[in-house]
C-alpha atoms as a PDB file:
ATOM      1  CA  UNK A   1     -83.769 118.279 111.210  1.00  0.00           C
ATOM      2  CA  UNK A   2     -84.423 115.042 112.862  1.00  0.00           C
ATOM      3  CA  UNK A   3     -82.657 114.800 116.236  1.00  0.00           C
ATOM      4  CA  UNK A   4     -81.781 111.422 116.026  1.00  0.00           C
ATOM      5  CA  UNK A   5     -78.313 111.409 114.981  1.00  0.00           C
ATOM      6  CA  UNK A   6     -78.788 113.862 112.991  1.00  0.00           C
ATOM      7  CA  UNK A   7     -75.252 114.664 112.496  1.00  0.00           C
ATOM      8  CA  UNK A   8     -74.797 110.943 111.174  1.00  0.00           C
ATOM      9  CA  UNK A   9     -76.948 111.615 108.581  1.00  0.00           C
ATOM     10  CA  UNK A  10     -75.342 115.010 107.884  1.00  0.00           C
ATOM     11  CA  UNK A  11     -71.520 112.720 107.373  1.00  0.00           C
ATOM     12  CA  UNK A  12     -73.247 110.634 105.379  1.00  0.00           C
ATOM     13  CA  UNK A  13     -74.336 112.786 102.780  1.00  0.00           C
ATOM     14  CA  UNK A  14     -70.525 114.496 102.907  1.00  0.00           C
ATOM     15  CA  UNK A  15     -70.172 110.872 102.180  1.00  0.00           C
ATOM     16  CA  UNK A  16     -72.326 110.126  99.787  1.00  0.00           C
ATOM     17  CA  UNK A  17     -71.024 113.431  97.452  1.00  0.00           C
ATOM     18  CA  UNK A  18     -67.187 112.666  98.598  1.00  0.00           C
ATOM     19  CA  UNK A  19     -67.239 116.256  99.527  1.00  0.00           C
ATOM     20  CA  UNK A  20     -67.643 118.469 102.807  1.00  0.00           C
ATOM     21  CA  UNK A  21     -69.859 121.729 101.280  1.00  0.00           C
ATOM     22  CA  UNK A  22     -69.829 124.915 104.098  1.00  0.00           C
ATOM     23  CA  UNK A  23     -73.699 123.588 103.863  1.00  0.00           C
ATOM     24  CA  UNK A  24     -72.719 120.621 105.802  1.00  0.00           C
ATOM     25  CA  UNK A  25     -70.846 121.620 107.866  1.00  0.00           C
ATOM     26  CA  UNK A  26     -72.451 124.469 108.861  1.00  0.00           C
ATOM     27  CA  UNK A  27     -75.540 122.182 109.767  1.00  0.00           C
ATOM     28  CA  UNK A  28     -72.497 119.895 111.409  1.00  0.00           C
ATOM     29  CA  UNK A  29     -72.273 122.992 113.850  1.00  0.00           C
ATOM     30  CA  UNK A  30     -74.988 124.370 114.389  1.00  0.00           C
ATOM     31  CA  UNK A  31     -76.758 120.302 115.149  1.00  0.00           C
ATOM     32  CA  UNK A  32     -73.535 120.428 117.575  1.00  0.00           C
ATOM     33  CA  UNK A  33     -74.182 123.952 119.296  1.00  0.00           C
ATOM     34  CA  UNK A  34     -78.297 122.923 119.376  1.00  0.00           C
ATOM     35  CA  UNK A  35     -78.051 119.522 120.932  1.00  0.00           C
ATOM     36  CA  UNK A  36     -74.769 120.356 123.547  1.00  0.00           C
ATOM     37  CA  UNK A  37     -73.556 117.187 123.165  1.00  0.00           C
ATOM     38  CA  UNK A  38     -72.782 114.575 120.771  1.00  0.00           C
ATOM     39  CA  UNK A  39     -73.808 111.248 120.885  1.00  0.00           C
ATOM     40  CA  UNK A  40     -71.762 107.999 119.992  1.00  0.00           C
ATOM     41  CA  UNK A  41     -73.103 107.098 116.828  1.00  0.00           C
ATOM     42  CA  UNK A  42     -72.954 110.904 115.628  1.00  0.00           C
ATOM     43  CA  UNK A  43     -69.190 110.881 116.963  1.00  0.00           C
ATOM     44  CA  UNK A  44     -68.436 107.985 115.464  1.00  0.00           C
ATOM     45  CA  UNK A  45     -69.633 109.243 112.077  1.00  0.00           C
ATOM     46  CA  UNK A  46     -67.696 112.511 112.515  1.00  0.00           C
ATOM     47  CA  UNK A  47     -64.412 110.041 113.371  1.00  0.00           C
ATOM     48  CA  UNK A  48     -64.984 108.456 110.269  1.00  0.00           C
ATOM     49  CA  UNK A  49     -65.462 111.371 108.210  1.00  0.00           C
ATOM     50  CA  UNK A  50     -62.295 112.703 109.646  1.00  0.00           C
ATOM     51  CA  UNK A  51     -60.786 109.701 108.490  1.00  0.00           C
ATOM     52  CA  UNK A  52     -61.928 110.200 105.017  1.00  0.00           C
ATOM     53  CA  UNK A  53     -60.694 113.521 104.716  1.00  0.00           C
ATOM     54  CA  UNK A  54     -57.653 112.462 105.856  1.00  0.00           C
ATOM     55  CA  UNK A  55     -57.060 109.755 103.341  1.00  0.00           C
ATOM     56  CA  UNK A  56     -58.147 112.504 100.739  1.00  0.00           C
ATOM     57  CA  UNK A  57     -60.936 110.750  99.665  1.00  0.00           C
ATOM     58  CA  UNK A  58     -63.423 113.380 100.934  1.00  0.00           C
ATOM     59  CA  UNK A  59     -62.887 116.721  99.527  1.00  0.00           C
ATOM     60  CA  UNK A  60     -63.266 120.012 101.978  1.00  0.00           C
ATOM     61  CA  UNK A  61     -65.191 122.076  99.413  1.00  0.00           C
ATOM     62  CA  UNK A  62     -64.676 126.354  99.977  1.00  0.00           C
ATOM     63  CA  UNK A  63     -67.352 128.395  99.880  1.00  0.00           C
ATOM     64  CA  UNK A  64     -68.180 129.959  96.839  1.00  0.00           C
END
């Protein structure tokens, strides 16, 4: 995956599909536990996403 914020992209397709799949969030992590750190723009996205979820207009989606 492409390391620049790479984790924005990953909230913005949770975005774009109004859900959070375990695929995306797995890649979420493991971007997270590859890099070691998070940059603004990528924690901004994930603050916003976070937000969405919270307002229920993203759905958490459970694995199958």
């Amino acid at each position: 995956m492409n390391t620049t914020y790479s984790i924005r992209l990953l909230v913005g397709k949770a975005l774009h599909l109004r859900q959070l799949t375990p695929d995306i969030e797995n890649a979420i992590n493991s971007e997270l536990t590859r890099l070691g750190y998070i940059s603004d723009i990528d924690y901004e996205a994930l603050e916003l996403l976070m937000a969405e979820m919270d307002a229920g207009r993203i759905q958490l989606v459970a694995s199958p």
